[in-house]
N, C-alpha and C. Protein backbone atom coordinates (compact mmCIF):
# COMPACT_ATOMS: atom_id res chain seq x y z
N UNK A 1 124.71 103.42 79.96
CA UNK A 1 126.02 103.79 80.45
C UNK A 1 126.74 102.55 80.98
N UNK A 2 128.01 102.63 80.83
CA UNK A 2 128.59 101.51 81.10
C UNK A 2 128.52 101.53 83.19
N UNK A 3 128.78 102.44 83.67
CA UNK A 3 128.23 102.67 85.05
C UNK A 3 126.72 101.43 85.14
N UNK A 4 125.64 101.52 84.66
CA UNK A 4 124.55 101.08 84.72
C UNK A 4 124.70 99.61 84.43
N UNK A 5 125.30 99.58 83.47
CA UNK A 5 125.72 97.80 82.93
C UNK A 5 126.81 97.03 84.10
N UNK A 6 127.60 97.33 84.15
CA UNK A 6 127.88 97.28 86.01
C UNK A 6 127.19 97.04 86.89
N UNK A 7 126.34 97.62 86.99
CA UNK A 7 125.48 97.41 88.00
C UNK A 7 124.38 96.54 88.04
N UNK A 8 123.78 96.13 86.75
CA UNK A 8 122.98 94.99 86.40
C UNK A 8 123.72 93.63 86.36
N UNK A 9 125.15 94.00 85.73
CA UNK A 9 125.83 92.86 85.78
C UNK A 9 126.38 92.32 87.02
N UNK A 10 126.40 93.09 87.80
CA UNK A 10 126.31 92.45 89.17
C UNK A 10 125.70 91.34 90.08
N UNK A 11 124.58 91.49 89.59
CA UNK A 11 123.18 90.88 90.36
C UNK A 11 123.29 89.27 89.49
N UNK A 12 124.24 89.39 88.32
CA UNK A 12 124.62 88.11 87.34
C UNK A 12 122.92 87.40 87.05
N UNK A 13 122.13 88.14 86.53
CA UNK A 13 121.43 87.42 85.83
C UNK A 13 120.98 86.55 84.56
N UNK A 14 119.87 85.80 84.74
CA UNK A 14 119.95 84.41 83.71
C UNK A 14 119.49 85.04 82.48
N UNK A 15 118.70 85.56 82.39
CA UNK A 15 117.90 86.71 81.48
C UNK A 15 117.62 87.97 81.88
N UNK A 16 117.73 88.58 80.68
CA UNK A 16 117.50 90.15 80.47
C UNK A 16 116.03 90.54 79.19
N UNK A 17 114.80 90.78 79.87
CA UNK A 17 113.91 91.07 79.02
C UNK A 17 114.17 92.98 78.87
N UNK A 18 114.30 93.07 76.89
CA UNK A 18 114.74 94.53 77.02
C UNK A 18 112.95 95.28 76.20
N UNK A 19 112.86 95.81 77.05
CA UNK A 19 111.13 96.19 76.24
C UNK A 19 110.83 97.08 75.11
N UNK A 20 112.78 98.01 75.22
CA UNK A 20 113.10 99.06 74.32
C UNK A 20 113.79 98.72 73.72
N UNK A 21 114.32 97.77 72.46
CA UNK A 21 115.28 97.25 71.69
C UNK A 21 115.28 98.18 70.53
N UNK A 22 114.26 99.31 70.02
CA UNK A 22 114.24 99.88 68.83
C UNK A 22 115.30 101.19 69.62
N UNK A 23 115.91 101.32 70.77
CA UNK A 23 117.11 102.10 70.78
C UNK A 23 118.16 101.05 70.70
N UNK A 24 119.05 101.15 69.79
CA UNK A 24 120.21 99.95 69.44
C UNK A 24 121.16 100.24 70.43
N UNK A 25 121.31 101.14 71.53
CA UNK A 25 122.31 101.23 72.47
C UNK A 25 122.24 100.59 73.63
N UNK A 26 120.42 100.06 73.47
CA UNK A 26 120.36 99.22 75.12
C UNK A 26 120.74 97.87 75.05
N UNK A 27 120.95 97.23 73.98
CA UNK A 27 121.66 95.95 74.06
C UNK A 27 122.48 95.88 74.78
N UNK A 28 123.83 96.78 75.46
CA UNK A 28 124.55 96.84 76.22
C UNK A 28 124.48 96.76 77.80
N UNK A 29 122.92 97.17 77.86
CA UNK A 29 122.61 97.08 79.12
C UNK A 29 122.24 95.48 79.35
N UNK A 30 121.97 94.30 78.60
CA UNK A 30 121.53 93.17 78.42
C UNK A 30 123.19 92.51 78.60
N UNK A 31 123.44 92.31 79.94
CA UNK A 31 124.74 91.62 80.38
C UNK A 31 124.50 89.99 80.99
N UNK A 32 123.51 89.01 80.16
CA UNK A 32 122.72 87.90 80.58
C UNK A 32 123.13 87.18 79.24
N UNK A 33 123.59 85.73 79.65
CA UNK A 33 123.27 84.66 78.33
C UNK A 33 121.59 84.78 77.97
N UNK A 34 120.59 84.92 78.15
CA UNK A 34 119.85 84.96 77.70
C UNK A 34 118.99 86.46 77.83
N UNK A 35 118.88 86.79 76.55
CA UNK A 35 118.65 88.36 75.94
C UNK A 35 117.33 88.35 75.00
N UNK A 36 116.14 88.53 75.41
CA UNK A 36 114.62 88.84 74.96
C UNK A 36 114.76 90.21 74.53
N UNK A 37 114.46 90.06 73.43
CA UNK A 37 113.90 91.94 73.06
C UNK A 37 112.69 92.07 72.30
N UNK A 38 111.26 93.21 72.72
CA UNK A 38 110.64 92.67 72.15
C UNK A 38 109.99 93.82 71.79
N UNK A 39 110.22 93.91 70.18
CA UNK A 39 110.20 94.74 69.23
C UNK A 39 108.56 95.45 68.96
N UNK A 40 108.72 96.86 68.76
CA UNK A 40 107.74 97.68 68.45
C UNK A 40 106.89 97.34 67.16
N UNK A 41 108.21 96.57 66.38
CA UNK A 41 107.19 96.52 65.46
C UNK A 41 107.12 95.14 64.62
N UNK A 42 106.97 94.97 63.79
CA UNK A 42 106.58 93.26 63.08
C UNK A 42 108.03 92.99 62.18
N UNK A 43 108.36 93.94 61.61
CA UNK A 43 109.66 93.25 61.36
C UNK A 43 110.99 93.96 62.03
N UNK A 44 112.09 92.66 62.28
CA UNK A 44 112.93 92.64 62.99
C UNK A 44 113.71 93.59 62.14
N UNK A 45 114.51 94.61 63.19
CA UNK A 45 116.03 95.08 62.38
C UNK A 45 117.23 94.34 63.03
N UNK A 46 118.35 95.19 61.87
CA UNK A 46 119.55 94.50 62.13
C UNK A 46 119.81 94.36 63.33
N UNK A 47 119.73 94.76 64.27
CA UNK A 47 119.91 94.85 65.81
C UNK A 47 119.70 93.75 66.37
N UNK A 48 118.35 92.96 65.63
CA UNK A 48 117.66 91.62 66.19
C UNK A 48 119.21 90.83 66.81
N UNK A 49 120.07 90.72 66.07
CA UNK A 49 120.78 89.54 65.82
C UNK A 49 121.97 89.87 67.28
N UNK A 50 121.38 90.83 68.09
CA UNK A 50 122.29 90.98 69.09
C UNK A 50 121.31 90.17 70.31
N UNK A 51 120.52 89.47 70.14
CA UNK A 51 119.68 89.06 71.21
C UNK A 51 119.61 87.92 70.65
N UNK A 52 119.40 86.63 72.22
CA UNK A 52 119.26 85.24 71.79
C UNK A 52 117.39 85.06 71.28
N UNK A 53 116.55 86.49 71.62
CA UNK A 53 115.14 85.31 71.46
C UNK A 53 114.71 87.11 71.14
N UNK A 54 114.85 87.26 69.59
CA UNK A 54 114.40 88.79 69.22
C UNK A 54 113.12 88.32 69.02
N UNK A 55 111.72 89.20 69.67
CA UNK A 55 110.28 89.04 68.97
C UNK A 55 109.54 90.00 68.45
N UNK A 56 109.61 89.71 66.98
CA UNK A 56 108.71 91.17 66.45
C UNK A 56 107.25 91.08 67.10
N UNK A 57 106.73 92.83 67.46
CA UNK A 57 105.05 92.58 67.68
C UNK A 57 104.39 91.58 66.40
N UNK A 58 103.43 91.40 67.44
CA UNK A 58 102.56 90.94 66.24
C UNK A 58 101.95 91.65 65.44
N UNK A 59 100.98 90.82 64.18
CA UNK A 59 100.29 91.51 63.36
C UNK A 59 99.33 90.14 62.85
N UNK A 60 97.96 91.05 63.31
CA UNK A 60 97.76 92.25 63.89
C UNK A 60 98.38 92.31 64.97
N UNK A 61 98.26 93.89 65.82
CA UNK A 61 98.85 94.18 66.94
C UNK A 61 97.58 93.77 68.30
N UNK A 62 98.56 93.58 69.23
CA UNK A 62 97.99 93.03 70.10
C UNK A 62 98.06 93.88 71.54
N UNK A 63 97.39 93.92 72.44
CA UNK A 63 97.52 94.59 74.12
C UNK A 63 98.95 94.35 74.09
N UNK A 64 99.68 95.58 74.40
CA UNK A 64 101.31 95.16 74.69
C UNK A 64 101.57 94.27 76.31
N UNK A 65 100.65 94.48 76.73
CA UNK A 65 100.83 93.30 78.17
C UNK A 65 100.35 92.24 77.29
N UNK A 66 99.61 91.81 76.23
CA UNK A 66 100.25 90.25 76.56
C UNK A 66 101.14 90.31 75.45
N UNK A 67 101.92 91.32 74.60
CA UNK A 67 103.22 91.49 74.03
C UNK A 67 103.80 91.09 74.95
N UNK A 68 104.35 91.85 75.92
CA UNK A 68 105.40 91.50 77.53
C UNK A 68 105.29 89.78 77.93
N UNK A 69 103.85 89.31 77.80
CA UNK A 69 104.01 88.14 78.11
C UNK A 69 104.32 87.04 77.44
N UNK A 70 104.56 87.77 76.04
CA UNK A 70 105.42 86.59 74.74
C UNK A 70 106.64 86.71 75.89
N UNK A 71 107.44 87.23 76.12
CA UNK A 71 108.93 87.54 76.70
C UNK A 71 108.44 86.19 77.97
N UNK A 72 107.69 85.94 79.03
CA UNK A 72 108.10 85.56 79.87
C UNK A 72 107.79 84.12 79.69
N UNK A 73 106.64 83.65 78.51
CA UNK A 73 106.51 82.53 77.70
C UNK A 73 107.40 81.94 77.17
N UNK A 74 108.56 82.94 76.24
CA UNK A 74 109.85 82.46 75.63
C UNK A 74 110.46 81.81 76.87
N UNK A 75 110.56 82.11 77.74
CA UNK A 75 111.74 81.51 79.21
C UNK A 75 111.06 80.51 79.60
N UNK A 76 110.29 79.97 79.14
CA UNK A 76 109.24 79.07 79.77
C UNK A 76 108.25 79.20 81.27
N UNK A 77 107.80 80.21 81.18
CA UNK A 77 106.98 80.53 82.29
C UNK A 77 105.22 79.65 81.82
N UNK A 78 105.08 79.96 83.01
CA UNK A 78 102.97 79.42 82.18
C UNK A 78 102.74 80.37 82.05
N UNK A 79 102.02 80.32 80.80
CA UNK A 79 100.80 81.43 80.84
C UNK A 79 99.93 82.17 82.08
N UNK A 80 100.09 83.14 81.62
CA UNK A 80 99.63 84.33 83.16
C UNK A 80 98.40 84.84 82.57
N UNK A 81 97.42 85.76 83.68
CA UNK A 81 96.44 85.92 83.29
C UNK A 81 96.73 87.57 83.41
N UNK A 82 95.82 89.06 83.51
CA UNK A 82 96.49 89.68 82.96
C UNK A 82 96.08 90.44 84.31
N UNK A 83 95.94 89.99 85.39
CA UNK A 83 95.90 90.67 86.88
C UNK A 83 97.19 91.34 87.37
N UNK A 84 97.20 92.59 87.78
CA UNK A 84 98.52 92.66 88.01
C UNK A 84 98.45 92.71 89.71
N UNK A 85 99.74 92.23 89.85
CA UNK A 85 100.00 91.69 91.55
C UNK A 85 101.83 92.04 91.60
N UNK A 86 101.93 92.78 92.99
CA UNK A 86 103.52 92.42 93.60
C UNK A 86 103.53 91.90 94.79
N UNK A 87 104.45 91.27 95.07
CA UNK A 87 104.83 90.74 95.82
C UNK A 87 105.81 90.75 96.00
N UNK A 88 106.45 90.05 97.60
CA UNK A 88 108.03 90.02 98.15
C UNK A 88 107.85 88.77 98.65
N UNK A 89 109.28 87.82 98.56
CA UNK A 89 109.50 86.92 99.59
C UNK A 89 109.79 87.18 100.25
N UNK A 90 110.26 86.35 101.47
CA UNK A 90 111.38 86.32 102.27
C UNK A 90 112.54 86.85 102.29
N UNK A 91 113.08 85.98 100.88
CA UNK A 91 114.53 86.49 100.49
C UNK A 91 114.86 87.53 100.27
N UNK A 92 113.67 88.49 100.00
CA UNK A 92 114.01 90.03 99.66
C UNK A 92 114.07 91.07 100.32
N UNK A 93 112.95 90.63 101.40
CA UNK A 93 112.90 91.54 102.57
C UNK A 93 114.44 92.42 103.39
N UNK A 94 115.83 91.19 103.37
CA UNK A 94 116.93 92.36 103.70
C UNK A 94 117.09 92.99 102.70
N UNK A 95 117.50 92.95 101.18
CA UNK A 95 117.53 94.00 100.57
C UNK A 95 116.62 95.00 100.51
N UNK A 96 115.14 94.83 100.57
CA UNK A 96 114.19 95.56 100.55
C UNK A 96 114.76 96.74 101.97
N UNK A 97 114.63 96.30 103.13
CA UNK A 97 115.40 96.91 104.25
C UNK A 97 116.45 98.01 103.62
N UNK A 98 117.37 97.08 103.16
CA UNK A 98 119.17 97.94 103.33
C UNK A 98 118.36 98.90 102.43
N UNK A 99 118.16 99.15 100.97
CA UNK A 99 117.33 99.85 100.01
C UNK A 99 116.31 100.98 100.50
N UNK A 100 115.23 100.64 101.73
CA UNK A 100 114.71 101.83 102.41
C UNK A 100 115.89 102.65 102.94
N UNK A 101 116.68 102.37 103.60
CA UNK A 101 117.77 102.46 104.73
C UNK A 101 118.23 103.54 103.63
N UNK A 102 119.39 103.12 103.27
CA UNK A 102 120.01 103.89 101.74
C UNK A 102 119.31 104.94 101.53
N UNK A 103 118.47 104.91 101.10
CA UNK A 103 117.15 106.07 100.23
C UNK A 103 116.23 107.10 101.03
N UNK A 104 116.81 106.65 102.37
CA UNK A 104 116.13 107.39 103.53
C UNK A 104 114.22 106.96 103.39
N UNK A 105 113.87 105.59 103.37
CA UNK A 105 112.77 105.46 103.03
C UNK A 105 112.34 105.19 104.22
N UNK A 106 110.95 105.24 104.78
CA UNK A 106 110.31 104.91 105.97
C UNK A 106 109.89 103.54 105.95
N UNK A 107 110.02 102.27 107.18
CA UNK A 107 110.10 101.54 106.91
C UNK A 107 108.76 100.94 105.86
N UNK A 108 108.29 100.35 105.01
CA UNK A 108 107.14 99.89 104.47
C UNK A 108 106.34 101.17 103.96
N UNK A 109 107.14 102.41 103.74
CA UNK A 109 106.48 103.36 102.73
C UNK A 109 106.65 103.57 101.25
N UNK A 110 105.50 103.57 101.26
CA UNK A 110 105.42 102.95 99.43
C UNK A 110 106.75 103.94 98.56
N UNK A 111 106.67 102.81 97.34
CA UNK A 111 107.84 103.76 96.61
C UNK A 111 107.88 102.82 95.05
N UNK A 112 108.12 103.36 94.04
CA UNK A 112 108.29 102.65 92.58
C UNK A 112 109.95 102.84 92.19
């Protein structure tokens, strides 16, 4: 929805990794000079050509987590191992705040 693209485009980010590119309508949600999409399957469709770094799965097919981690490789990240971890800085903690606040969340009660 254009509501939603608004709202991503807000935050003005550098990249947009899209994990669902085989719906051709979420390109729109990808409001970033740099646009990852990373395809279900081995060959690209016409759609590819709306993204700067389209990646067909591989073949053979591979664990789609380290599919996801072709995407953060393309941006030049290091290689990750396949532990999963979250974390917060600093910097996030007031939004994290205003965001409980908003949502009626308790302070530091879990939430996805």
């Amino acid at each position: 929805s254009l509501r939603l693209r608004r709202l991503i485009a807000q935050y003005r980010p550098d990249a947009v990794i899209n994990c669902h590119p085989d719906k051709w309508w979420t390109v729109f949600l990808c409001p970033a000079p740099t646009r990852i999409a990373l395809y279900p399957s081995a060959t690209l469709p016409a759609s590819a050509r709306f993204y700067t770094h389209p990646i067909a799965a591989p073949n053979p097919p591979i664990h789609a987590t380290r599919q996801y981690l072709l995407a953060t490789q393309t941006l030049g990240c290091p290689d990750a191992d396949l532990r999963l971890s979250v974390g917060e800085t600093p910097d996030e903690l007031p939004f994290i705040a205003d965001f409980e606040k908003k949502h009626g969340l308790r302070p530091g009660e879990p939430f996805a």
